[in-house]
N, C-alpha and C. Protein backbone atom coordinates (compact mmCIF):
# COMPACT_ATOMS: atom_id res chain seq x y z
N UNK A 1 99.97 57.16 91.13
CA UNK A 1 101.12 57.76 90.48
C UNK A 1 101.30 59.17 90.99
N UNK A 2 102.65 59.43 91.02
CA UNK A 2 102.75 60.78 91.50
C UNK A 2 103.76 61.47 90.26
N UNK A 3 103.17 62.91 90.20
CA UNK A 3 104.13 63.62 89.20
C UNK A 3 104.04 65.27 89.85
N UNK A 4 104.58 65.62 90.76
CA UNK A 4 104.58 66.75 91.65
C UNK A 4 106.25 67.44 91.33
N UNK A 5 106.49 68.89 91.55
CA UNK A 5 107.30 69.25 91.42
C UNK A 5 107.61 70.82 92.09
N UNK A 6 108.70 71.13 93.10
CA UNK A 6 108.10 72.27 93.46
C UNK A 6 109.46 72.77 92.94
N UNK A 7 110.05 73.97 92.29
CA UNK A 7 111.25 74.88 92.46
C UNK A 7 111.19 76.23 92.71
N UNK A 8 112.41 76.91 93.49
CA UNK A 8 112.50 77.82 94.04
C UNK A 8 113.76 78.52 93.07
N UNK A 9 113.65 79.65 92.38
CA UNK A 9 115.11 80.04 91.81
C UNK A 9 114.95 81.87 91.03
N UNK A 10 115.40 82.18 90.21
CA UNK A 10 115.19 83.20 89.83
C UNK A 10 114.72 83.17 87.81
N UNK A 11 113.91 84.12 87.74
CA UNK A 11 113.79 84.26 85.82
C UNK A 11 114.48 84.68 85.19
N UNK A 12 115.10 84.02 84.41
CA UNK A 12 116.47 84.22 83.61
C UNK A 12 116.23 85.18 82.40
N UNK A 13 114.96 85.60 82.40
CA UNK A 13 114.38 86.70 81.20
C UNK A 13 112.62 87.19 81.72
N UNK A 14 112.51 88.32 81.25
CA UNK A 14 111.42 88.65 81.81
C UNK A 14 110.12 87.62 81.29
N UNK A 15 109.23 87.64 81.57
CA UNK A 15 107.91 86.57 81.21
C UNK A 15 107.22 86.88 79.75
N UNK A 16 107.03 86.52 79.05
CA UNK A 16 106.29 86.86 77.67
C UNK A 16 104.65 86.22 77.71
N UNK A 17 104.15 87.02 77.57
CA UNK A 17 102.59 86.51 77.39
C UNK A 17 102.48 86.05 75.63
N UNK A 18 101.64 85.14 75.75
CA UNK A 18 101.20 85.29 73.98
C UNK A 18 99.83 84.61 74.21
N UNK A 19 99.04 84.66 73.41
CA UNK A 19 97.49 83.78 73.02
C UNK A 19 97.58 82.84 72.06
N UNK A 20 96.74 82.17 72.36
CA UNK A 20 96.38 80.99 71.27
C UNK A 20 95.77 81.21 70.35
N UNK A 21 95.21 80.52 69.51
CA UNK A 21 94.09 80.59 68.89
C UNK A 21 93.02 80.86 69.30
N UNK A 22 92.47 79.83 70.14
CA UNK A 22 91.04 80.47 71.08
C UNK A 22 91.34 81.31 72.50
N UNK A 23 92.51 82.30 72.73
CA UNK A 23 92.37 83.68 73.06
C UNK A 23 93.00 82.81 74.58
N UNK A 24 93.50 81.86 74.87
CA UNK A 24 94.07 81.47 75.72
C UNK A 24 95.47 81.80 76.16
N UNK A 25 95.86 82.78 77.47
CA UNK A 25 97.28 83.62 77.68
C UNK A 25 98.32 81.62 77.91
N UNK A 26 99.24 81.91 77.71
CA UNK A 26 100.02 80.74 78.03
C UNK A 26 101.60 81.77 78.09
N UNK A 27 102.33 81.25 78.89
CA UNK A 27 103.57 82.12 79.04
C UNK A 27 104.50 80.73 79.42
N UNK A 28 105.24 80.82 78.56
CA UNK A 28 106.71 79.99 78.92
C UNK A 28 108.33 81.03 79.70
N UNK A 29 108.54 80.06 80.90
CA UNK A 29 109.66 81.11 81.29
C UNK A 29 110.63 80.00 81.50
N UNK A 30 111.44 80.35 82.07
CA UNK A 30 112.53 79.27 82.54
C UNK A 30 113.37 80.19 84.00
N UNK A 31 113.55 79.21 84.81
CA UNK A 31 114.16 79.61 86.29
C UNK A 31 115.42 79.13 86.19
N UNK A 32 116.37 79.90 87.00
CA UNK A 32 117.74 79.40 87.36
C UNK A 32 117.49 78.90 88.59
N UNK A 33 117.94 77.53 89.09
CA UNK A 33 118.08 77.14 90.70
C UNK A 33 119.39 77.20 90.83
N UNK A 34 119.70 77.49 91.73
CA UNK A 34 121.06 77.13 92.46
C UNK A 34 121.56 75.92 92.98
N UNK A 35 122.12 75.07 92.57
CA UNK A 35 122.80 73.61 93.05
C UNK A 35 123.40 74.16 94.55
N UNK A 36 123.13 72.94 95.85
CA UNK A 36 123.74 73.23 96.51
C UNK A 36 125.05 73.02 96.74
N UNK A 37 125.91 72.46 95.87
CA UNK A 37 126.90 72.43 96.04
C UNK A 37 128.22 73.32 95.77
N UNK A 38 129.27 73.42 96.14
CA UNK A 38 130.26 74.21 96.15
C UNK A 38 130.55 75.05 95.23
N UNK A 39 130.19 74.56 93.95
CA UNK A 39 130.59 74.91 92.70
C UNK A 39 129.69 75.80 91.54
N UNK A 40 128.78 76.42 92.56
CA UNK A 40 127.59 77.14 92.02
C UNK A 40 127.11 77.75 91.07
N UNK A 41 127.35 76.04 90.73
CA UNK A 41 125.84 75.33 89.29
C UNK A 41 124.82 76.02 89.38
N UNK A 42 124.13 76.22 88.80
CA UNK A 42 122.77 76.47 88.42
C UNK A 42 122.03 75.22 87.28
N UNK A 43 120.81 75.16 87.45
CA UNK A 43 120.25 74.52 86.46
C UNK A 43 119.06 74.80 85.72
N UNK A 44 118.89 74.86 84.47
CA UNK A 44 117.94 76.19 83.50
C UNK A 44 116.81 75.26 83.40
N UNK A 45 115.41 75.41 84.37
CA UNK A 45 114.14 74.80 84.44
C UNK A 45 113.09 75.23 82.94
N UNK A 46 112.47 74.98 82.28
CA UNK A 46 111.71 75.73 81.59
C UNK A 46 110.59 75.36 82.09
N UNK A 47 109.70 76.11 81.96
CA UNK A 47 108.11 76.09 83.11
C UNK A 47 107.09 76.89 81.53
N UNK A 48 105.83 76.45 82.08
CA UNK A 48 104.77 77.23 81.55
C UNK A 48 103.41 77.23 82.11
N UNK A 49 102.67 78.68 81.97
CA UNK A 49 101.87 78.30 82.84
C UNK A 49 100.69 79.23 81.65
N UNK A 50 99.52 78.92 82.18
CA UNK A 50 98.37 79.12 81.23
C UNK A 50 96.98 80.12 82.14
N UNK A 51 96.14 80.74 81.37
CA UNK A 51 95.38 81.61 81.83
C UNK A 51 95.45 82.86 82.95
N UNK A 52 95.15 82.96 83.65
CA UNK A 52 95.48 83.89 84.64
C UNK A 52 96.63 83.79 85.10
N UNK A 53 97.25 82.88 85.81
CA UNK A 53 98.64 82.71 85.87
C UNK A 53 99.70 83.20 84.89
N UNK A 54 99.71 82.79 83.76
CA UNK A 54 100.47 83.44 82.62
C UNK A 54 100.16 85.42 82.43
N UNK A 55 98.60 85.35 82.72
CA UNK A 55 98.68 87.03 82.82
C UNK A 55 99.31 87.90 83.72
N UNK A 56 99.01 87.14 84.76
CA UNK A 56 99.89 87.96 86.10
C UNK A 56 100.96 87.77 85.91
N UNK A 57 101.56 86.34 85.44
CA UNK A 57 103.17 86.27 85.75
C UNK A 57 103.83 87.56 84.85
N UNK A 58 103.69 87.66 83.65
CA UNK A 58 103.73 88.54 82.87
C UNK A 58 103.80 89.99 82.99
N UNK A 59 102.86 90.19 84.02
CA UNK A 59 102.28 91.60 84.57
C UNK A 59 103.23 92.37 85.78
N UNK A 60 103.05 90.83 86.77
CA UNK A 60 104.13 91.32 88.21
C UNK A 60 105.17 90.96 88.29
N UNK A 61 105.86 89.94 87.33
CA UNK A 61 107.36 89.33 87.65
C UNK A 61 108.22 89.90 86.34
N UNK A 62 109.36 90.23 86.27
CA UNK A 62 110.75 90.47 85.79
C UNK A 62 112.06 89.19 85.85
N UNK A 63 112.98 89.89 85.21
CA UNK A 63 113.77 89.12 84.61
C UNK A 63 114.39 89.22 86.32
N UNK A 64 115.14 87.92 86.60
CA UNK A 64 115.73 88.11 88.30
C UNK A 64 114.87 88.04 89.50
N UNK A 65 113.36 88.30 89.11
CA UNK A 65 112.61 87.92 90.35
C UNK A 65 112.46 86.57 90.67
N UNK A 66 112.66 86.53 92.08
CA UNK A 66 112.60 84.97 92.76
C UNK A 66 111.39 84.28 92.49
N UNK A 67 111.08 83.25 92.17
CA UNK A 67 109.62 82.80 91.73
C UNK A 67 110.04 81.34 92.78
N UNK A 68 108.82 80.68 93.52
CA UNK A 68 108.28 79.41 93.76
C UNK A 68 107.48 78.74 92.64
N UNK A 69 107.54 77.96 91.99
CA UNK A 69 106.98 76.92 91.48
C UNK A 69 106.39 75.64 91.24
N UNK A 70 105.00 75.45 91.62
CA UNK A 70 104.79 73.73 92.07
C UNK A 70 103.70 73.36 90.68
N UNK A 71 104.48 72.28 90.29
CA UNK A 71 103.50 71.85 89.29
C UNK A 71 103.73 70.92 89.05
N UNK A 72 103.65 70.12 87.81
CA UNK A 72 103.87 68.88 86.95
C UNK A 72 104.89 68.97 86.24
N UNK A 73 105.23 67.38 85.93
CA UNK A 73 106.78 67.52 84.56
C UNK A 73 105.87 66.93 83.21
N UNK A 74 106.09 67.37 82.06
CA UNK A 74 105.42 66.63 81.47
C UNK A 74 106.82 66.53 80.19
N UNK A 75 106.61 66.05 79.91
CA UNK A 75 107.55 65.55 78.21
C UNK A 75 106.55 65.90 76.99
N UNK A 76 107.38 66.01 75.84
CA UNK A 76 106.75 65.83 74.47
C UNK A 76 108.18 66.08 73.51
N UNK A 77 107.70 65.55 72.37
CA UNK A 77 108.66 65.80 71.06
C UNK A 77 108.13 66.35 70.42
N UNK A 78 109.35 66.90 69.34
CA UNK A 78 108.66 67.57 67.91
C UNK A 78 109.92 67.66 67.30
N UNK A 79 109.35 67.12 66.23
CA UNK A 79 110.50 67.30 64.96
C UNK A 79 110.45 68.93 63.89
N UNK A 80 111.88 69.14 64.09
CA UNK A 80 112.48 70.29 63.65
C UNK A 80 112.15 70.27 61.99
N UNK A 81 112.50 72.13 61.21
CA UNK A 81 112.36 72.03 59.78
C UNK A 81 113.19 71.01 59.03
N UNK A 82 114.59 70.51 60.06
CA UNK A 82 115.51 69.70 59.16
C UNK A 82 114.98 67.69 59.96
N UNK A 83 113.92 67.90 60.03
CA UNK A 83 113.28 66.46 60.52
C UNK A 83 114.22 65.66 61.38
N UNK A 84 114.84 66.98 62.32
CA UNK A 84 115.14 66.19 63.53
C UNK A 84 114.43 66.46 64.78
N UNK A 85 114.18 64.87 65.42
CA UNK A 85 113.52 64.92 66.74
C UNK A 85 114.19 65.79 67.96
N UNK A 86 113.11 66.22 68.50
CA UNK A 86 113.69 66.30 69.52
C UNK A 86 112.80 66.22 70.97
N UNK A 87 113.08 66.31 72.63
CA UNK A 87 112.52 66.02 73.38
C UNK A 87 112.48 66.97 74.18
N UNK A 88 111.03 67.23 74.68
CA UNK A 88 111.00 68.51 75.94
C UNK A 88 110.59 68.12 77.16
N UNK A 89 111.29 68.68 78.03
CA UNK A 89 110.69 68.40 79.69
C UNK A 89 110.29 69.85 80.06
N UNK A 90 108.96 69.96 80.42
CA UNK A 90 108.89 71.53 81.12
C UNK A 90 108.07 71.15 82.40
N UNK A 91 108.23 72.26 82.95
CA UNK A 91 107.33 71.96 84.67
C UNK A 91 106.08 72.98 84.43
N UNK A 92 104.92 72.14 84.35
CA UNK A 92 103.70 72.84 84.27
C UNK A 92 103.18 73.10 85.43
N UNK A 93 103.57 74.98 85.51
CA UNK A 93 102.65 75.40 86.55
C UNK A 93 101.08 74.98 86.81
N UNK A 94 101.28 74.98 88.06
CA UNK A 94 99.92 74.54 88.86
C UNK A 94 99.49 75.64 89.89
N UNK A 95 101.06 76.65 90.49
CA UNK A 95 100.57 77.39 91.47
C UNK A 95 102.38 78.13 91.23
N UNK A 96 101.78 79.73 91.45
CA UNK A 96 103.65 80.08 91.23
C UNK A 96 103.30 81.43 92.15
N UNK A 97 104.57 81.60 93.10
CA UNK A 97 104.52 82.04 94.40
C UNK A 97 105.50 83.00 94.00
N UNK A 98 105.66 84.24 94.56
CA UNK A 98 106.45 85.40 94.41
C UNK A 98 107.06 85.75 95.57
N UNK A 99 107.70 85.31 96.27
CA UNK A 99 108.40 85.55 97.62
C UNK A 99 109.01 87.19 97.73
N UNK A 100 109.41 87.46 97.02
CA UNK A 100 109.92 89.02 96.61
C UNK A 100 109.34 90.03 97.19
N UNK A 101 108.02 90.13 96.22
CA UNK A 101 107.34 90.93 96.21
C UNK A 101 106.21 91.17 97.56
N UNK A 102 106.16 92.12 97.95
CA UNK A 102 105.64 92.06 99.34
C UNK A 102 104.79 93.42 98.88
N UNK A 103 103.22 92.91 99.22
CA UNK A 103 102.32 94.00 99.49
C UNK A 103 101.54 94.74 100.47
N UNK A 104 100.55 95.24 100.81
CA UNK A 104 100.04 95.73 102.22
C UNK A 104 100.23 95.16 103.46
N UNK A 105 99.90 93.54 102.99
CA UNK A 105 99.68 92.90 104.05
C UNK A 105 100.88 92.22 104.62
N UNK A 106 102.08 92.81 103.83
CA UNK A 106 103.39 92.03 103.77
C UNK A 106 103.85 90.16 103.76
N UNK A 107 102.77 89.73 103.10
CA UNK A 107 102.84 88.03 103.39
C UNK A 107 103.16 87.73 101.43
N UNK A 108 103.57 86.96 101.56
CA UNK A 108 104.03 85.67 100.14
C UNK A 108 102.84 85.63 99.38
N UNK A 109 103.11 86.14 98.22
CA UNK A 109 101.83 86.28 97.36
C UNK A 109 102.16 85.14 96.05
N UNK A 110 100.65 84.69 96.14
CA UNK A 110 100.28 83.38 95.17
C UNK A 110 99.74 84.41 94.20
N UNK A 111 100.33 83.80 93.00
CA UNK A 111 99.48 84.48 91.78
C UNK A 111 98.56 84.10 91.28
N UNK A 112 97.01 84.86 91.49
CA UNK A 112 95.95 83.70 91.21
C UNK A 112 96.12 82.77 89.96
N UNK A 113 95.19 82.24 90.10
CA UNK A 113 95.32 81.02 88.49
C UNK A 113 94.25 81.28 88.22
């Protein structure tokens, strides 16, 4: 089985860190991609990524920075205070790339995990 996913686009709000219970960073963001077609769609990804990844993303990326993203899709539900369902698709970072940002060595920086 395969469940792979890579996107390339910009953060439609800066990154929010928060912890868990057992002290685990997890950060939910969401990317704009650009449709290639004429009519330039965009489409609003929501992503999340956990531990070091979520700290850095948090730390070095802003609202508008270009982000790479390769991870997983996963689904889940949850029913609302008025007991309606509902369904989520997010792309779980696995590895998130900062094309932007360029340091000493001037090459594409991976944000550790």
């Amino acid at each position: 089985m395969l469940n792979n996913c890579i996107i390339m686009g910009r953060l439609v709000r800066n990154p929010e860190l928060k912890k868990t219970k057992n002290n685990t960073g997890v950060c939910d963001f969401t990317i704009a991609c650009q449709r290639e077609s004429k009519d330039d769609a965009a489409d609003f990804i929501d992503c999340k990524c956990f531990n070091a990844a979520a700290e850095n993303l948090a730390k070095y990326l802003h609202k508008g920075d270009k982000v790479i993203v390769a991870g997983n899709l996963q689904t889940h539900t949850y029913e609302d205070k008025n007991s309606i369902t509902h369904k989520v698709t997010e792309l779980i970072a696995q590895k998130i790339y900062y094309p932007d940002k360029k340091f000493a060595d001037d090459e594409d920086v991976e944000i550790p995990q």
